[in-house]
C-alpha atoms as a PDB file:
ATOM      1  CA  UNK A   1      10.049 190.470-112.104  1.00  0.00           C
ATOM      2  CA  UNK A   2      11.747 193.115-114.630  1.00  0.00           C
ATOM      3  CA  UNK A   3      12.022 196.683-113.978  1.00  0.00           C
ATOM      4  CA  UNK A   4      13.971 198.762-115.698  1.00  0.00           C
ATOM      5  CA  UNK A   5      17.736 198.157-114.727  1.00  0.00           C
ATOM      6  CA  UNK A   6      16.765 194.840-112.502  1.00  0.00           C
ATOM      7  CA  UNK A   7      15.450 191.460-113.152  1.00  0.00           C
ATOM      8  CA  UNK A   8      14.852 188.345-111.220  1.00  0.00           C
ATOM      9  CA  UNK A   9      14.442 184.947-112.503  1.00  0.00           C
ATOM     10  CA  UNK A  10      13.835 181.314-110.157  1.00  0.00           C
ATOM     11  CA  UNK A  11      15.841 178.602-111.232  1.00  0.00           C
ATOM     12  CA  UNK A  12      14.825 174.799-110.014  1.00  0.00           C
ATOM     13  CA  UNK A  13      18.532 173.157-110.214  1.00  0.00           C
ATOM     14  CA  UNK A  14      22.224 174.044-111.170  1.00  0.00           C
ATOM     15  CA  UNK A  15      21.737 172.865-114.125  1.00  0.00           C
ATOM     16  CA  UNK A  16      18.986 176.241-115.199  1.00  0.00           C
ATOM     17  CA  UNK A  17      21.350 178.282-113.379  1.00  0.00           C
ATOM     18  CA  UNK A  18      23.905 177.799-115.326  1.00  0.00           C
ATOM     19  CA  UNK A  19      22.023 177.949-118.241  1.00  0.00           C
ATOM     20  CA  UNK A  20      20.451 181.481-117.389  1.00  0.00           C
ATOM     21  CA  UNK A  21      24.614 182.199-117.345  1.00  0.00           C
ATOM     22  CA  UNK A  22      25.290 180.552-121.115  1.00  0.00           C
ATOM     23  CA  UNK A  23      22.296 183.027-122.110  1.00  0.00           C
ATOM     24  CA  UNK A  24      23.755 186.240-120.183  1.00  0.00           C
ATOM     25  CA  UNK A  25      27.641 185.290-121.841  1.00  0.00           C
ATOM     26  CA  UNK A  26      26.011 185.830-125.288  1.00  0.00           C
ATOM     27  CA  UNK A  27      26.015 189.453-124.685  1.00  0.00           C
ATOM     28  CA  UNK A  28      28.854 189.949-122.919  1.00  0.00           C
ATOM     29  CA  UNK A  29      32.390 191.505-124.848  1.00  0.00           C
ATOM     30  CA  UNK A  30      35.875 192.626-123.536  1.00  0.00           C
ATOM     31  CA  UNK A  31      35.981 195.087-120.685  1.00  0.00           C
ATOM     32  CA  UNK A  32      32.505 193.780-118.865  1.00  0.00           C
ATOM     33  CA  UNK A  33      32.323 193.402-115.412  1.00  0.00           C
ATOM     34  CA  UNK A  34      29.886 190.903-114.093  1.00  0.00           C
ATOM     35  CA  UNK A  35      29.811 190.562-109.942  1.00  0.00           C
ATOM     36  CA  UNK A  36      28.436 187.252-108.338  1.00  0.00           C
ATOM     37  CA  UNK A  37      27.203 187.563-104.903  1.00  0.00           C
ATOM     38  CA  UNK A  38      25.534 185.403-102.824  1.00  0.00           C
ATOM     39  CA  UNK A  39      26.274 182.687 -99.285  1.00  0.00           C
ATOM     40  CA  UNK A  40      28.327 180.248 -99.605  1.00  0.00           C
ATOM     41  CA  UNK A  41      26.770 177.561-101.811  1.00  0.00           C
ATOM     42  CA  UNK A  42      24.200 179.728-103.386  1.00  0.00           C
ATOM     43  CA  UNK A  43      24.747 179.098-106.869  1.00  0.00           C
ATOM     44  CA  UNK A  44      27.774 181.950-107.962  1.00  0.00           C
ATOM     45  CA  UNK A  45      30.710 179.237-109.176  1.00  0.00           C
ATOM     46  CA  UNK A  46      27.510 176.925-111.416  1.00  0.00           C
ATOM     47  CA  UNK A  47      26.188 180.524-112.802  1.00  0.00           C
ATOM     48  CA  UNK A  48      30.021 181.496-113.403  1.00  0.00           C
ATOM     49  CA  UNK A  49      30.410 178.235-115.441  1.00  0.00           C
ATOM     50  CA  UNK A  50      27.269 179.037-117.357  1.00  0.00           C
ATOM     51  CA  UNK A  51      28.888 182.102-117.929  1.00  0.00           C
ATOM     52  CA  UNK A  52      32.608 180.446-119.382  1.00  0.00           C
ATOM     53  CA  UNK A  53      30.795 177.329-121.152  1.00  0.00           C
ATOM     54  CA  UNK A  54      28.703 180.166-122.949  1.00  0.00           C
ATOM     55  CA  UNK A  55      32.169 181.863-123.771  1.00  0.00           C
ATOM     56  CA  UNK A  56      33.228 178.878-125.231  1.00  0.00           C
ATOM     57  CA  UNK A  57      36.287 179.171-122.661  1.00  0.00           C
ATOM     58  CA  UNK A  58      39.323 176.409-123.033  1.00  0.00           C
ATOM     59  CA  UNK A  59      39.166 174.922-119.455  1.00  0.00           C
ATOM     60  CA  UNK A  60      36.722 174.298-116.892  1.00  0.00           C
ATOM     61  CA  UNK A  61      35.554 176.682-114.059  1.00  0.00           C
ATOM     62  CA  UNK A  62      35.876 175.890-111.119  1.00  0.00           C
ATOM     63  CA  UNK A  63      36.055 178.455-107.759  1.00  0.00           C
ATOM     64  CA  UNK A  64      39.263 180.501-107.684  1.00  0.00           C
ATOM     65  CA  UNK A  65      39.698 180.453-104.185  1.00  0.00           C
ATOM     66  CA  UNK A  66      42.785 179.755-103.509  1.00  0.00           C
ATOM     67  CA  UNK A  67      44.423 181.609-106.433  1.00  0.00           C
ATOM     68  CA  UNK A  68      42.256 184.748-106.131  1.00  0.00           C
ATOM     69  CA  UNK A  69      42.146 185.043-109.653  1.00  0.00           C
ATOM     70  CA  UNK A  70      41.854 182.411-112.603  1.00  0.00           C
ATOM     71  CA  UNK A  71      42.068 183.426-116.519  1.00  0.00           C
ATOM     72  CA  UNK A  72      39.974 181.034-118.815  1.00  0.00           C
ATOM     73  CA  UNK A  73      41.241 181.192-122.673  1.00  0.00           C
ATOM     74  CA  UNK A  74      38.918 181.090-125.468  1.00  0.00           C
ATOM     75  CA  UNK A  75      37.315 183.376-128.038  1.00  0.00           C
ATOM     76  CA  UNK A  76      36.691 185.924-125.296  1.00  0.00           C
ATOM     77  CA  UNK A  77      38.609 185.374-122.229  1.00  0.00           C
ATOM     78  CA  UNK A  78      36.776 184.921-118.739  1.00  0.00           C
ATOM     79  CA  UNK A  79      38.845 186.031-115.881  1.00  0.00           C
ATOM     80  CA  UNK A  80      37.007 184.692-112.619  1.00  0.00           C
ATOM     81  CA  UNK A  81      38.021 186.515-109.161  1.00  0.00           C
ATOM     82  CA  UNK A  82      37.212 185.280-105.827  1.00  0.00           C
ATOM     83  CA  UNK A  83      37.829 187.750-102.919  1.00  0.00           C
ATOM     84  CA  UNK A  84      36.370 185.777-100.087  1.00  0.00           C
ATOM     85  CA  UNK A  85      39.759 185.436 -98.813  1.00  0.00           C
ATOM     86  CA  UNK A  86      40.241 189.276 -98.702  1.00  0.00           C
ATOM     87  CA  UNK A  87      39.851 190.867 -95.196  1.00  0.00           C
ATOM     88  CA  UNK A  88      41.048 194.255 -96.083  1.00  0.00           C
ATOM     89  CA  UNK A  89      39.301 196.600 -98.946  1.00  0.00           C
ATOM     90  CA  UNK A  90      42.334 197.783 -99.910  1.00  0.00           C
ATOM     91  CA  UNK A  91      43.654 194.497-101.261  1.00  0.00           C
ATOM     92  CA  UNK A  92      41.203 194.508-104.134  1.00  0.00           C
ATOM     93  CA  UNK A  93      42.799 197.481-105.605  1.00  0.00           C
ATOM     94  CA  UNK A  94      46.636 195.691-105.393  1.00  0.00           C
ATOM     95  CA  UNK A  95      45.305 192.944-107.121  1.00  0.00           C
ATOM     96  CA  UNK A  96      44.897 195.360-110.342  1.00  0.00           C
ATOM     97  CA  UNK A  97      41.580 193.247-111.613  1.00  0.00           C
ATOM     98  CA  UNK A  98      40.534 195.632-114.624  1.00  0.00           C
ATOM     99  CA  UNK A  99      43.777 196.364-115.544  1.00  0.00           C
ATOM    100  CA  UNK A 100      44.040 192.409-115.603  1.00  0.00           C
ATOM    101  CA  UNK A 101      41.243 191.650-117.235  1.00  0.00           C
ATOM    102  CA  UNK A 102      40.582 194.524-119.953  1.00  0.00           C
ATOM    103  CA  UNK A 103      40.857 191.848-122.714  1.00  0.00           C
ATOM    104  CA  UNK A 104      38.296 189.963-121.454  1.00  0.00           C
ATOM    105  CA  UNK A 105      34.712 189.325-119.256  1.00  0.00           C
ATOM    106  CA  UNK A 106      35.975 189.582-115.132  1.00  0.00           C
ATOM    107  CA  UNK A 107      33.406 187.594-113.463  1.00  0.00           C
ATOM    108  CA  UNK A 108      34.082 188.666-109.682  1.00  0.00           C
ATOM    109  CA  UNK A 109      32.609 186.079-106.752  1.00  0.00           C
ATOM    110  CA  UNK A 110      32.063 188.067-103.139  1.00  0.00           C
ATOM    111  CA  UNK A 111      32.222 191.447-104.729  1.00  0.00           C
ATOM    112  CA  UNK A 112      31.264 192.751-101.343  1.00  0.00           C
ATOM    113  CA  UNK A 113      34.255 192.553 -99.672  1.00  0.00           C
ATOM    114  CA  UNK A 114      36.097 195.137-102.088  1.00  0.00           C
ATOM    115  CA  UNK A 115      33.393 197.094-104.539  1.00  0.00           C
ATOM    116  CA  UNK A 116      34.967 200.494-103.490  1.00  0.00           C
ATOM    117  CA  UNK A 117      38.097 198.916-105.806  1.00  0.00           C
ATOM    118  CA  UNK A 118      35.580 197.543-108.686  1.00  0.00           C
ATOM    119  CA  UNK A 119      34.175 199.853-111.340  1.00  0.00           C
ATOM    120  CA  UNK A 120      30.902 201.374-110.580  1.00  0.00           C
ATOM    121  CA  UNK A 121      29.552 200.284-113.725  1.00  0.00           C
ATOM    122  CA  UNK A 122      28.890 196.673-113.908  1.00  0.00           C
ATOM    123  CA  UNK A 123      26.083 193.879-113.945  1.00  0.00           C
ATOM    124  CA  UNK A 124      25.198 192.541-110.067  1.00  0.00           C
ATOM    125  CA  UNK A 125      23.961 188.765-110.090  1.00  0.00           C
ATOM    126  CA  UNK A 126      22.757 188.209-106.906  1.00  0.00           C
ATOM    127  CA  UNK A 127      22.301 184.694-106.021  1.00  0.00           C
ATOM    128  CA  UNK A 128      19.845 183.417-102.783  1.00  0.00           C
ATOM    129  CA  UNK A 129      18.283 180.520-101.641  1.00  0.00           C
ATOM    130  CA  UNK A 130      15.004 179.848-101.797  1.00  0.00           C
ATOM    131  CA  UNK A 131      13.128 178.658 -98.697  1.00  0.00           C
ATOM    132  CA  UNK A 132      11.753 175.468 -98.451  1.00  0.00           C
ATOM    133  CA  UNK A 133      13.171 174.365-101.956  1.00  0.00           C
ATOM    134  CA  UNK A 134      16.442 173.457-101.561  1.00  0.00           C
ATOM    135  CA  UNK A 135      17.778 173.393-105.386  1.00  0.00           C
ATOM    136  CA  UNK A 136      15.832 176.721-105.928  1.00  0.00           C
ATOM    137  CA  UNK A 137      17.793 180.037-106.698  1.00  0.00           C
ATOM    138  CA  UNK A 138      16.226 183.466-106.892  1.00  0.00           C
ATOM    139  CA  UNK A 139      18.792 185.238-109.160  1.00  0.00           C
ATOM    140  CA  UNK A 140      18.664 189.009-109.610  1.00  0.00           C
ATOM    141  CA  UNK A 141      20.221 191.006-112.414  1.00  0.00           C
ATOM    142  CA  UNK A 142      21.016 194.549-111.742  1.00  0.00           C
ATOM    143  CA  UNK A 143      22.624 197.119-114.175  1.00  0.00           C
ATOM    144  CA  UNK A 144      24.835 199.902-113.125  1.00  0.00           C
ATOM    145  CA  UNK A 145      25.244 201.826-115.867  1.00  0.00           C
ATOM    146  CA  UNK A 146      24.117 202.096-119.974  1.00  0.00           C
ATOM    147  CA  UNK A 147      26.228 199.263-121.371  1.00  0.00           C
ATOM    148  CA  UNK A 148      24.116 197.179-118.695  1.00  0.00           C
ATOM    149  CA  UNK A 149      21.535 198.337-118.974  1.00  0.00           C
ATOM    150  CA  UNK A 150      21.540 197.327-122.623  1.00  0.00           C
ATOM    151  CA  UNK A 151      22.941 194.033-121.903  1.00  0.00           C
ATOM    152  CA  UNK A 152      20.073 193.285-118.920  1.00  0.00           C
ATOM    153  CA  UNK A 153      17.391 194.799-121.914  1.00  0.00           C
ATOM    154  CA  UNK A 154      19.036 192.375-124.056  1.00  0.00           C
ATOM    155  CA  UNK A 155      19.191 189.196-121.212  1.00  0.00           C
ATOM    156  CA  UNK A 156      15.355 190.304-120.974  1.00  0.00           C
ATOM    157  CA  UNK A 157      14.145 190.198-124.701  1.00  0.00           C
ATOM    158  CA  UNK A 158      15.413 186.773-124.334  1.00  0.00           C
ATOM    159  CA  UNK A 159      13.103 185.785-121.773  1.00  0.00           C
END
């Protein structure tokens, strides 16, 4: 499905999820915001290293859980946020995330427990199970904003 600011695609396995992550990287450039939601084991840390193998980024990526925040070096850094841990709103906006990661792409993992601290523009990948097929992900793309809608036009021409 592709509307205009939203697309979904099915991927069979981690490995195509990942993939549809190196594909979405290759339009991505300093200041872009990119939030992963989804359960827990839906797919958001296998798209995210789609996203930082795509970025040809220095070290692997793994889930940032326990640091909050992890910065990946390499042409174009990837800074990867996890705010699972969060229980308060607030503490998105202490931890400072675009002034953090303005050099780079900030990939942020349960965006849900502190959006009203994350920019209203950005790209929302929404990761879900699919019933019945256990290795199955329906990913949606939404764009908040021009700059993603271009980059979700662009993620589209691609097929």
């Amino acid at each position: 499905m592709s509307t205009a600011n939203r697309m979904t695609r099915v991927t069979t396995g981690a490995a195509q999820t990942r993939a549809l992550g190196r594909r979405l990287s290759r339009m991505l450039r300093a200041g872009d915001v990119v939030l992963l939601q989804g359960t827990l084991g839906a797919g958001k840390t296998a798209f995210a290293q789609g996203v930082g193998q795509g970025l040809k980024v220095e070290t692997a990526v793994t889930s940032p859980t326990f640091v909050l925040m992890a910065r990946h070096d390499g042409p174009l850094r990837l800074y990867h946020a996890d705010l699972y841990r969060l229980t308060d709103p607030s503490e998105v906006a202490d931890l400072h995330l675009i002034e953090e990661a303005r050099d780079g792409v900030l990939l942020v993992e349960w965006p849900e427990r502190g959006m009203e601290g994350l920019p209203g523009e950005h790209l929302l990948v929404t990761l879900e199970m699919v019933e019945g097929e256990p290795k199955h992900r329906r990913i949606t793309i939404a764009s908040r904003g021009s700059r993603y809608d271009r980059v979700l036009d662009g993620l589209g021409a691609r097929g």
